[in-house]
C-alpha atoms as a PDB file:
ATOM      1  CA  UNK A   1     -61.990 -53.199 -19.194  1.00  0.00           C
ATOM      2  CA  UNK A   2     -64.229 -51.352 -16.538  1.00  0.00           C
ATOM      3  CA  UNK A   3     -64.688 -47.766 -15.878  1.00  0.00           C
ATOM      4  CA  UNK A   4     -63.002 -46.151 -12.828  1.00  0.00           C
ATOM      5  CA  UNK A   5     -63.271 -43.042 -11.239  1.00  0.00           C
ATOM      6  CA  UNK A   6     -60.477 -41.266  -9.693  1.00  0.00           C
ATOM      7  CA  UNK A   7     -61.015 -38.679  -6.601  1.00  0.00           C
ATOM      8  CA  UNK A   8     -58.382 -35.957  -5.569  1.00  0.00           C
ATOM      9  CA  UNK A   9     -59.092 -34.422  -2.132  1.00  0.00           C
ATOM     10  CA  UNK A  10     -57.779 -31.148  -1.965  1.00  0.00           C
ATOM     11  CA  UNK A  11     -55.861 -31.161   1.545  1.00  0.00           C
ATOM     12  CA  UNK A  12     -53.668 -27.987   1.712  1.00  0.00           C
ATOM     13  CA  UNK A  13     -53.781 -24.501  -0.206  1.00  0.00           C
ATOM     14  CA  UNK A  14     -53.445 -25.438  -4.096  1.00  0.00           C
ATOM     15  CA  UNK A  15     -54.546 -23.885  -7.098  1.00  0.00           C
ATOM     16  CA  UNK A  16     -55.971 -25.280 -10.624  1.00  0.00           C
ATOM     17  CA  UNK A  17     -52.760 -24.653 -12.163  1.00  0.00           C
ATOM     18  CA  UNK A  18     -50.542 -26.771  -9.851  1.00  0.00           C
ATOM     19  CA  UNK A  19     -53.442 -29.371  -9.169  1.00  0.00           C
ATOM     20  CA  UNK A  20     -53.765 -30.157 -12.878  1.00  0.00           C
ATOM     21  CA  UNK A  21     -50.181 -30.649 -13.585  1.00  0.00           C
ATOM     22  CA  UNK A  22     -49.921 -33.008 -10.871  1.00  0.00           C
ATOM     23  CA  UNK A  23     -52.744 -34.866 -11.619  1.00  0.00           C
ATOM     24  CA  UNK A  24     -52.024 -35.021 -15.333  1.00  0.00           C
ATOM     25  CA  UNK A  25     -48.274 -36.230 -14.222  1.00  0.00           C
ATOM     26  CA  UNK A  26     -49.684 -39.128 -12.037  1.00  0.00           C
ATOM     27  CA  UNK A  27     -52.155 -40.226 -15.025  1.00  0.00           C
ATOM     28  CA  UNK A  28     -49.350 -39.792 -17.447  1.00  0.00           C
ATOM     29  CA  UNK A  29     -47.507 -42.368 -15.137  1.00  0.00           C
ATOM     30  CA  UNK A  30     -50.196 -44.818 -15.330  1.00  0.00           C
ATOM     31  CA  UNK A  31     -50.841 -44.718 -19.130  1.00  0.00           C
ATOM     32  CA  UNK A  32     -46.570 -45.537 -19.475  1.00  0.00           C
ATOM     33  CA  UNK A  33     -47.267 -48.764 -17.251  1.00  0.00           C
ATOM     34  CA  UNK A  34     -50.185 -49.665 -18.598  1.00  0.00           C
ATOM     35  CA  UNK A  35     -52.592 -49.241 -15.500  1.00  0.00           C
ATOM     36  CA  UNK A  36     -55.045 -47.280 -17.765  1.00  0.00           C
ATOM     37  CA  UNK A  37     -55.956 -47.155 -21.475  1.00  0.00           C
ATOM     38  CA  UNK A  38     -56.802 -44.370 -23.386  1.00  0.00           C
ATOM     39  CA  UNK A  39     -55.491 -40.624 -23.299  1.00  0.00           C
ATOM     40  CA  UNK A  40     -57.838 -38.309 -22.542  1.00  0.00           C
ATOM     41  CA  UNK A  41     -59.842 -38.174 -18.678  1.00  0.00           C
ATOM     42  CA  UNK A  42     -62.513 -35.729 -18.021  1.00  0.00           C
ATOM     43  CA  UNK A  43     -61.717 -34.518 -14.531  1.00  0.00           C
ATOM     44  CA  UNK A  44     -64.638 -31.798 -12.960  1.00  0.00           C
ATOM     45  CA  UNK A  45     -63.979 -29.938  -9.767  1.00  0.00           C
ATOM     46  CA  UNK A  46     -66.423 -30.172  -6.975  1.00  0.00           C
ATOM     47  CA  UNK A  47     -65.591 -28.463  -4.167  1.00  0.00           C
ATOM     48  CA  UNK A  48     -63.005 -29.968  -2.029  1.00  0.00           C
ATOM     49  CA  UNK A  49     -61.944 -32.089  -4.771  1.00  0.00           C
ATOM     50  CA  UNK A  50     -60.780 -33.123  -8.282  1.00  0.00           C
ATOM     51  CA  UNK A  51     -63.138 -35.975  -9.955  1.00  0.00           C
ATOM     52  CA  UNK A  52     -62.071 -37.606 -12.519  1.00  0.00           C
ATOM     53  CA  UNK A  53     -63.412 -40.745 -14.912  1.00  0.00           C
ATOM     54  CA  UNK A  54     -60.946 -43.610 -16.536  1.00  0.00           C
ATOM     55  CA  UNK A  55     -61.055 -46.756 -18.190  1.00  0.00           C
ATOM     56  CA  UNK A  56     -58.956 -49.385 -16.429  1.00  0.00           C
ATOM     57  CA  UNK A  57     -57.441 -52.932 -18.075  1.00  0.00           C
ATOM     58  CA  UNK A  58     -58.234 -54.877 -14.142  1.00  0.00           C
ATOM     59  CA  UNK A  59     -60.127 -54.429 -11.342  1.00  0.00           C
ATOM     60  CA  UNK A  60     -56.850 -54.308  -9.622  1.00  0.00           C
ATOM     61  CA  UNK A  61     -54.851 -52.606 -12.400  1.00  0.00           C
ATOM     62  CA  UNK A  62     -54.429 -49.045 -10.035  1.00  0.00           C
ATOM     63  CA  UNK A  63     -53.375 -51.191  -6.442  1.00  0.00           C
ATOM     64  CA  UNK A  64     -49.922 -49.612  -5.410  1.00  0.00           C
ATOM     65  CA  UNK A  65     -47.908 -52.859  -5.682  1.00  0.00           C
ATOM     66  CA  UNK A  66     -49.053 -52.598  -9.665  1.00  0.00           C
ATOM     67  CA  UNK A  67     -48.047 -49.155 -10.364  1.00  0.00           C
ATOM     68  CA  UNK A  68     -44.250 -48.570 -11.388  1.00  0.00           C
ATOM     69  CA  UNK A  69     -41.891 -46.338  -9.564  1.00  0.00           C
ATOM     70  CA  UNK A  70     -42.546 -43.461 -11.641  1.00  0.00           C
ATOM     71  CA  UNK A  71     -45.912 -43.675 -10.739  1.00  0.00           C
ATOM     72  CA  UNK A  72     -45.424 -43.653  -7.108  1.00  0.00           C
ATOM     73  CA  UNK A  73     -43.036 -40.578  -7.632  1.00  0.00           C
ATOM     74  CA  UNK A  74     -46.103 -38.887  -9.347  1.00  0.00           C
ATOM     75  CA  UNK A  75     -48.041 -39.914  -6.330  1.00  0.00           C
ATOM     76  CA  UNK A  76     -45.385 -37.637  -4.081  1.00  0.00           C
ATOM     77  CA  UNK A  77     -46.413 -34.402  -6.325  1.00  0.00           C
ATOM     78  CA  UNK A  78     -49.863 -34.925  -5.744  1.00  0.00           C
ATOM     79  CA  UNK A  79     -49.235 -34.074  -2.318  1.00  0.00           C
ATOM     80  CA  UNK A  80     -46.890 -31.736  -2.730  1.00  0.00           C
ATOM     81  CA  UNK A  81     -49.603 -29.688  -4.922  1.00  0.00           C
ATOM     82  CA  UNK A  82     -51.658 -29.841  -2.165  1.00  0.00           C
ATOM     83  CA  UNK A  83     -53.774 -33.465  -3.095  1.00  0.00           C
ATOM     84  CA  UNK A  84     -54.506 -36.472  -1.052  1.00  0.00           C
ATOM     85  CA  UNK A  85     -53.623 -39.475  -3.039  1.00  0.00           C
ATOM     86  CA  UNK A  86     -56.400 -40.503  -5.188  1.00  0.00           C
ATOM     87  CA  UNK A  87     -59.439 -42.554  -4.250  1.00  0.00           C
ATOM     88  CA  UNK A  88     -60.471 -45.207  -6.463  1.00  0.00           C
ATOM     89  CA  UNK A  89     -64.018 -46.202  -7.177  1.00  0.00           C
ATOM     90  CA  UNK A  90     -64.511 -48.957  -9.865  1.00  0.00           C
ATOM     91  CA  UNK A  91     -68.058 -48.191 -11.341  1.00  0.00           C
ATOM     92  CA  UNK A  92     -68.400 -51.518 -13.226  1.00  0.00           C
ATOM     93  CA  UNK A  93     -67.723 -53.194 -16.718  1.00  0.00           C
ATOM     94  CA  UNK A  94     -67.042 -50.556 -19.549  1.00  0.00           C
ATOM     95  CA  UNK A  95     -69.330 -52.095 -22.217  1.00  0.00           C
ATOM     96  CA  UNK A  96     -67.526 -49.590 -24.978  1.00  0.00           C
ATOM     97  CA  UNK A  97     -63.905 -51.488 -24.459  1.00  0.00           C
ATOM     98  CA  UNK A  98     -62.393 -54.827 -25.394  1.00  0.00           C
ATOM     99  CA  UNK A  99     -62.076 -57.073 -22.647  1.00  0.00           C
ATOM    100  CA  UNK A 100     -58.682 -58.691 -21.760  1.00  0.00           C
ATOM    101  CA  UNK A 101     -58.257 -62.209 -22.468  1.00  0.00           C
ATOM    102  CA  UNK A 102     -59.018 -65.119 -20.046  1.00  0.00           C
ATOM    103  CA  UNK A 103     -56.351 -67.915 -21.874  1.00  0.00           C
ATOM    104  CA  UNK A 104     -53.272 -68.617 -20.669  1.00  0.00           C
ATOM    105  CA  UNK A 105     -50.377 -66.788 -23.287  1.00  0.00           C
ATOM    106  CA  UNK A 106     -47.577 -69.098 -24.427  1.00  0.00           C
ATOM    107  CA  UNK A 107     -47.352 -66.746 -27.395  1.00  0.00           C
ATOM    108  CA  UNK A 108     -48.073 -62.664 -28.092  1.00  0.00           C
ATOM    109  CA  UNK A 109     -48.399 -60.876 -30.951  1.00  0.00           C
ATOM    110  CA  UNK A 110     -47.416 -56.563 -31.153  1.00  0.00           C
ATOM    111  CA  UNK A 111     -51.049 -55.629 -33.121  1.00  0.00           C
ATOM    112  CA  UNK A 112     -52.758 -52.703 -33.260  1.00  0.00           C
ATOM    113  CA  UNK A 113     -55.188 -50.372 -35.025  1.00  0.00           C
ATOM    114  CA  UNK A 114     -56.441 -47.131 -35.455  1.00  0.00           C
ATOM    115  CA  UNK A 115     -59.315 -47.939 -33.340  1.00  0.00           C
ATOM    116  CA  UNK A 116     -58.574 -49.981 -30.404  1.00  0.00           C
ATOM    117  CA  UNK A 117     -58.408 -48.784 -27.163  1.00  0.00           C
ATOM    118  CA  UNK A 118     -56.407 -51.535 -25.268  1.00  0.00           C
ATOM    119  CA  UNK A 119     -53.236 -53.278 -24.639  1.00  0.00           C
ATOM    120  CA  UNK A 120     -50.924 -53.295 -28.168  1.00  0.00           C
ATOM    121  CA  UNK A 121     -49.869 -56.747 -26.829  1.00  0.00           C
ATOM    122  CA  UNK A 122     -52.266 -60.029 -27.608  1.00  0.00           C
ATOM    123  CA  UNK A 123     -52.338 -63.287 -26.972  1.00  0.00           C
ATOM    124  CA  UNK A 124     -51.638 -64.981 -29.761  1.00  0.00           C
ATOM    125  CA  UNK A 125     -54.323 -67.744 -28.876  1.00  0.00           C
ATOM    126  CA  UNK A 126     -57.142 -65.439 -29.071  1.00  0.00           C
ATOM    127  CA  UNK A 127     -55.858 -61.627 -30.158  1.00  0.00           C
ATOM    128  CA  UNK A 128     -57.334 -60.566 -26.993  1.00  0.00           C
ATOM    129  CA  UNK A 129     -55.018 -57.961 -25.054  1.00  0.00           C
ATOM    130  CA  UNK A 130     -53.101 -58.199 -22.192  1.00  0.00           C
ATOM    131  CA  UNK A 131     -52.977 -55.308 -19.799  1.00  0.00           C
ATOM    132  CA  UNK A 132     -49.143 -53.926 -20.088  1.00  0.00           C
ATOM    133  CA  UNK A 133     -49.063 -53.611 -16.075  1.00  0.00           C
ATOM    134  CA  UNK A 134     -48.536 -57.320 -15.810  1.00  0.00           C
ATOM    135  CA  UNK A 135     -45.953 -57.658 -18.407  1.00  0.00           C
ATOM    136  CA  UNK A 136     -42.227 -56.642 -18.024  1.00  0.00           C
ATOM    137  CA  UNK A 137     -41.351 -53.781 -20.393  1.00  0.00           C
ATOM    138  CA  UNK A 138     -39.247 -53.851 -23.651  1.00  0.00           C
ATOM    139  CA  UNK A 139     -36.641 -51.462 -21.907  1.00  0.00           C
ATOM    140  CA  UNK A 140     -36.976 -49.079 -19.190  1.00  0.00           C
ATOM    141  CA  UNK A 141     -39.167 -48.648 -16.046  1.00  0.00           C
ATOM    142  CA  UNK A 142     -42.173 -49.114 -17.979  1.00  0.00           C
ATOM    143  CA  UNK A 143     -44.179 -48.747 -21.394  1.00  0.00           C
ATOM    144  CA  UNK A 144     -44.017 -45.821 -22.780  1.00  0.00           C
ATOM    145  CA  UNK A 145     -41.057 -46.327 -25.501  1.00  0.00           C
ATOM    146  CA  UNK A 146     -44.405 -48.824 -26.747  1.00  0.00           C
ATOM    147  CA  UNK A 147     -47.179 -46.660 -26.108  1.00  0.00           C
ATOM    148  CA  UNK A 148     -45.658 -44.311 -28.142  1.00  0.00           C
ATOM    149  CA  UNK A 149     -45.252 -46.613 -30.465  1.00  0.00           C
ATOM    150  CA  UNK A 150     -48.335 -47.614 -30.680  1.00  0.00           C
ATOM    151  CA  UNK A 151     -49.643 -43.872 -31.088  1.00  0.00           C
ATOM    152  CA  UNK A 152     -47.262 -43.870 -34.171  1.00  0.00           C
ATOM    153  CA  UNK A 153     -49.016 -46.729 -35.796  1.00  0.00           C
ATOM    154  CA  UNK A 154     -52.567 -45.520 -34.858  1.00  0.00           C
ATOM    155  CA  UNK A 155     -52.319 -42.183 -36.235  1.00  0.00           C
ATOM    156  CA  UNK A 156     -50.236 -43.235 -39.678  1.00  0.00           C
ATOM    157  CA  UNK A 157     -53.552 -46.094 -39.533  1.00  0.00           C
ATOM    158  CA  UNK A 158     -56.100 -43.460 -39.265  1.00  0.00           C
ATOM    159  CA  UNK A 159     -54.887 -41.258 -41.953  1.00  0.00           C
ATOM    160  CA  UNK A 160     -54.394 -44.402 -44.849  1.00  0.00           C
ATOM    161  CA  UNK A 161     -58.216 -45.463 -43.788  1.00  0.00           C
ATOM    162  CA  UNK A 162     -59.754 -42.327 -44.540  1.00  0.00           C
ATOM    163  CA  UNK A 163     -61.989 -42.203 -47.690  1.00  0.00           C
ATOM    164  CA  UNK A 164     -60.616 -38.722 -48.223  1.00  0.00           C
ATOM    165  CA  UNK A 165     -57.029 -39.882 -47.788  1.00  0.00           C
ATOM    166  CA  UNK A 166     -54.426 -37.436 -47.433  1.00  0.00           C
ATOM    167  CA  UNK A 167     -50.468 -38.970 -47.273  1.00  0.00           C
ATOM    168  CA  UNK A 168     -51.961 -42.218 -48.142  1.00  0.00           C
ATOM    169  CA  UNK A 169     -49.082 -43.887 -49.834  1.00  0.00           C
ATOM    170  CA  UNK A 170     -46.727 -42.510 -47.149  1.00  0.00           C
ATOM    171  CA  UNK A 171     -48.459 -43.558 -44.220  1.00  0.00           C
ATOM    172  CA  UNK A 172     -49.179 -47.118 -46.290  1.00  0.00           C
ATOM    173  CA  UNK A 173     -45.672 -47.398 -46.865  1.00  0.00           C
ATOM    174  CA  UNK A 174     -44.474 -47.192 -43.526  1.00  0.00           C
ATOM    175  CA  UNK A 175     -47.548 -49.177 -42.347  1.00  0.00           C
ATOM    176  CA  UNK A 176     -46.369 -52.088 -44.971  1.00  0.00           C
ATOM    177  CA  UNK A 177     -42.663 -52.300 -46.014  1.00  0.00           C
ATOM    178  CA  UNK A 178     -40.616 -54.594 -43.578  1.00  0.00           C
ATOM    179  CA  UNK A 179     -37.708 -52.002 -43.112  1.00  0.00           C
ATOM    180  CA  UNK A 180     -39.588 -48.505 -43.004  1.00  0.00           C
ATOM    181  CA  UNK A 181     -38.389 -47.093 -39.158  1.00  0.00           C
ATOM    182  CA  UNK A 182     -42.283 -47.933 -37.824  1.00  0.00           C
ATOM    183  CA  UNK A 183     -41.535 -51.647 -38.660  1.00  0.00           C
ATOM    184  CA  UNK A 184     -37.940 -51.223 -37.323  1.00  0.00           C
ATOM    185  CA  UNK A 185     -39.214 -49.659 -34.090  1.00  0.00           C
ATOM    186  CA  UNK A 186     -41.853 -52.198 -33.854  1.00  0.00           C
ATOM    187  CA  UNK A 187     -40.237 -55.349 -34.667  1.00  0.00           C
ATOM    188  CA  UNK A 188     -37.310 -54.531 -31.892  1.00  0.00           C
ATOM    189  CA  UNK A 189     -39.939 -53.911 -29.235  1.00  0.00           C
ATOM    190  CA  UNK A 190     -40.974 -56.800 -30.199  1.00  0.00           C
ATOM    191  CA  UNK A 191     -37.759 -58.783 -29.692  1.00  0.00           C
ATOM    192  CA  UNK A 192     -37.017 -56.854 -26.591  1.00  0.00           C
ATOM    193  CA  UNK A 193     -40.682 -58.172 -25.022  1.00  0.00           C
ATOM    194  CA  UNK A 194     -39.563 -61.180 -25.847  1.00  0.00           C
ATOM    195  CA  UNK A 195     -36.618 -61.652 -24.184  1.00  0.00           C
ATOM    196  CA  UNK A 196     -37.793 -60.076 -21.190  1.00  0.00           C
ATOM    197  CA  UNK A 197     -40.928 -61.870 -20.339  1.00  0.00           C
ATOM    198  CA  UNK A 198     -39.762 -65.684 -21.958  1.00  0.00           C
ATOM    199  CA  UNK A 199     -42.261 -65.450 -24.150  1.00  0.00           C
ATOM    200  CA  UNK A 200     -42.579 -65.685 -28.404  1.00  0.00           C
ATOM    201  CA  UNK A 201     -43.789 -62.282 -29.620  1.00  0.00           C
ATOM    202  CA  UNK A 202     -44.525 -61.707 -33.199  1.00  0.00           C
ATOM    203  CA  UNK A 203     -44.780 -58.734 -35.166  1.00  0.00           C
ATOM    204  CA  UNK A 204     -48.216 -58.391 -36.850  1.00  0.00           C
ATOM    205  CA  UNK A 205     -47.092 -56.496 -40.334  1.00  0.00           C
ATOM    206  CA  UNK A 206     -49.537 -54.878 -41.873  1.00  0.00           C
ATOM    207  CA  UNK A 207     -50.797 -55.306 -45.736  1.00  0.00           C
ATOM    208  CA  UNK A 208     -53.290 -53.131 -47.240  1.00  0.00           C
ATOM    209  CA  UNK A 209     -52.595 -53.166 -51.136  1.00  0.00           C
ATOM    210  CA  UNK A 210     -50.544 -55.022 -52.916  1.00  0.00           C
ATOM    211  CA  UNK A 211     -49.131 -54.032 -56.501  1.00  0.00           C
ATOM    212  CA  UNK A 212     -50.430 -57.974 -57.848  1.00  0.00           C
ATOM    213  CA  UNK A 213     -53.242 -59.270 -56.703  1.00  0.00           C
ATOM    214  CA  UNK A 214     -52.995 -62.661 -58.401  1.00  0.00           C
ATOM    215  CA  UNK A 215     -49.632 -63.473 -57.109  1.00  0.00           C
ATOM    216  CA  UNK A 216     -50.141 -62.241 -52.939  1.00  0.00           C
ATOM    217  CA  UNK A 217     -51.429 -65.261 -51.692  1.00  0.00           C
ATOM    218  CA  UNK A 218     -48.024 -66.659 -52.564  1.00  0.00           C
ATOM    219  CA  UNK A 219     -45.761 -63.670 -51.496  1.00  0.00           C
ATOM    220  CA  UNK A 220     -42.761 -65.056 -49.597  1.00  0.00           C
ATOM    221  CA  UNK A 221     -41.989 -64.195 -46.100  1.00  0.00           C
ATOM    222  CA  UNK A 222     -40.255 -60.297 -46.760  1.00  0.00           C
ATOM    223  CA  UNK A 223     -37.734 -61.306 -43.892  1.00  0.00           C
ATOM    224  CA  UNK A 224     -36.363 -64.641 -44.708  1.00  0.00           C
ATOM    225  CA  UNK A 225     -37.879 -65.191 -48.582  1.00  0.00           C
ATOM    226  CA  UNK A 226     -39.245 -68.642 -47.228  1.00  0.00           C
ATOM    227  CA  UNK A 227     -42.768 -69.554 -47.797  1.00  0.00           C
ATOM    228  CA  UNK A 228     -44.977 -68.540 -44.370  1.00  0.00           C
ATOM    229  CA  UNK A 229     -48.351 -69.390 -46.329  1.00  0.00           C
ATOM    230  CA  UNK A 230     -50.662 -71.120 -43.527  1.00  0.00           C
ATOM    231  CA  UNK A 231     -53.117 -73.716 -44.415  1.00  0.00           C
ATOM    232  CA  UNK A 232     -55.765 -72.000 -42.728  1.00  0.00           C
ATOM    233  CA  UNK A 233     -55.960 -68.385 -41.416  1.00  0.00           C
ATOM    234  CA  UNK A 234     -54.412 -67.579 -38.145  1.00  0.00           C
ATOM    235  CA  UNK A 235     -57.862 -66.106 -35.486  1.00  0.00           C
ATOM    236  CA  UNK A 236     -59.357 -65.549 -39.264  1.00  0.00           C
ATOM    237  CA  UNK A 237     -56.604 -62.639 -39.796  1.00  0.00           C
ATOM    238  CA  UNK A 238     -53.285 -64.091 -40.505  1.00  0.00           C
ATOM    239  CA  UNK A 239     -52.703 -65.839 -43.522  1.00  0.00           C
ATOM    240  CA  UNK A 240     -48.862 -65.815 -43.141  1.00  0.00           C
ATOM    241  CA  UNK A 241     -46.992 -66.819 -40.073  1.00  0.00           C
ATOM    242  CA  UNK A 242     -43.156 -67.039 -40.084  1.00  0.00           C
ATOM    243  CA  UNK A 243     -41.370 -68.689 -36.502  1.00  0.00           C
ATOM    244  CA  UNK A 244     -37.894 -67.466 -38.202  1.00  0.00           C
ATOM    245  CA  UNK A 245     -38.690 -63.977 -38.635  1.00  0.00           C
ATOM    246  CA  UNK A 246     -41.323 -63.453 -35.644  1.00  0.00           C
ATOM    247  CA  UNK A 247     -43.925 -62.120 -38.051  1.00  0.00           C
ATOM    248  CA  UNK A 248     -47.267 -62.464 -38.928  1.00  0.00           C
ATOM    249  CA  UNK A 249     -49.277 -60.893 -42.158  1.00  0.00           C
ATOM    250  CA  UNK A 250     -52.509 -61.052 -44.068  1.00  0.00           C
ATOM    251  CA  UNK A 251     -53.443 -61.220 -47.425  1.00  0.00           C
ATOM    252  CA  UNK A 252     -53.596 -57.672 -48.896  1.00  0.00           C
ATOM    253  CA  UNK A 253     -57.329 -56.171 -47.332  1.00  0.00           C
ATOM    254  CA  UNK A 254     -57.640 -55.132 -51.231  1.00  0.00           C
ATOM    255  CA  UNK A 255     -57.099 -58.762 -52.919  1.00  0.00           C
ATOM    256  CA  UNK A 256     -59.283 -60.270 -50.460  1.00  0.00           C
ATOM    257  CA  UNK A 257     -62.648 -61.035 -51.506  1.00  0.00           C
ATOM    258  CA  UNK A 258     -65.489 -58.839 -50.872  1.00  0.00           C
END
């Protein structure tokens, strides 16, 4: 990842009003495609112009032919706010983010947290993310039925990993059961990236606790009831691995041992 910074030259009469919708419009656009990460920009004004700091998958994530139509639509009410379109200034490596991987995908995997700050969708031969940009989406123009997926999954992650946990068992539940509508939602984007980019995209499900510890290294497969037990762990995280099903798992965080 690297950090960017984004400059809006105010070229006709404007005010903050109009100049921050548009601007928040255009980055809204990028974050749906996948041309930046993260939610929140600090934009200053100086001047003559808007300023404002990102964290970008590529070097060449924000290049027009890379940004999706509704991206270059938000482009057109940049200038009709009174904006010039943005300058871009890459400022260098963003040592706080994970870094995309440099393997060759013949496999993905849909896996997040409540931490990361990157691309939901891995390559399976590393877990290192892919920038979205470069992928076609599960349906649409671009990303954002995932992103908002994702955003989903990272807040009902956040809350179950508290120490003081508040709706623990709910948001565990729908973190962990097969058929709860996260898992739904997520395990059709999944299919849908599939097909569309002719590639093999597994669903990482996520397991937390499990109800018998001495019988979860030997849980069958919750979609087929086949045995997915791998000999050895998948990147050190997946114990379970099921082609049939698309889905990948891990020995209960809370029967592992310490």
């Amino acid at each position: 990842m690297y950090l960017a910074e984004l400059t809006y030259k105010v070229i006709a009469d404007t005010d903050f009003s109009r100049a921050e919708k548009a601007i928040r419009q255009f980055h809204e656009a990028l974050i749906f495609n996948g041309n930046v990460i993260g939610r929140e920009f600090p934009t200053a004004w100086q001047q003559d112009s808007f300023c404002c700091r990102l964290v970008i998958p590529t070097t060449d994530a924000l290049q027009r032919a890379n940004i999706s139509p509704r991206a270059r639509q938000a482009e057109q009410q940049l200038v009709a706010a009174g904006l010039a379109y943005p300058q871009l200034k890459v400022l260098g490596m963003d040592i706080m983010s994970q870094h995309n991987s440099n393997s060759m995908a013949d496999a993905l995997v849909l896996f997040t947290t409540f931490s990361d700050m990157c691309s939901p969708l891995r390559n399976l031969a590393d877990l290192a993310p892919l920038p979205l940009y470069q992928l076609q989406p599960a349906a649409g123009q671009d990303h954002e039925t995932l992103i908002r997926w994702q955003i989903q999954f990272q807040a009902l992650d956040e809350i179950q990993q508290q120490e003081q946990r508040v709706l623990r068992k709910a948001a565990e539940n729908s973190l962990q059961q097969l058929n709860s509508s996260l898992n739904q939602q997520g395990r059709k984007l999944a299919k849908n990236l599939a097909r569309q980019n002719k590639l093999p995209v597994y669903y990482a499900l996520y397991s937390g606790s499990s109800k018998n510890c001495t019988t979860e290294a030997d849980k069958p497969c919750p979609g087929c009831g086949e045995n997915w037990r791998l000999t050895t762990p998948l990147l050190e995280i997946f114990d379970f691995k099921c082609d049939r099903c698309s889905l990948l798992s891990n020995i209960a965080w809370e029967c592992q041992p310490p």
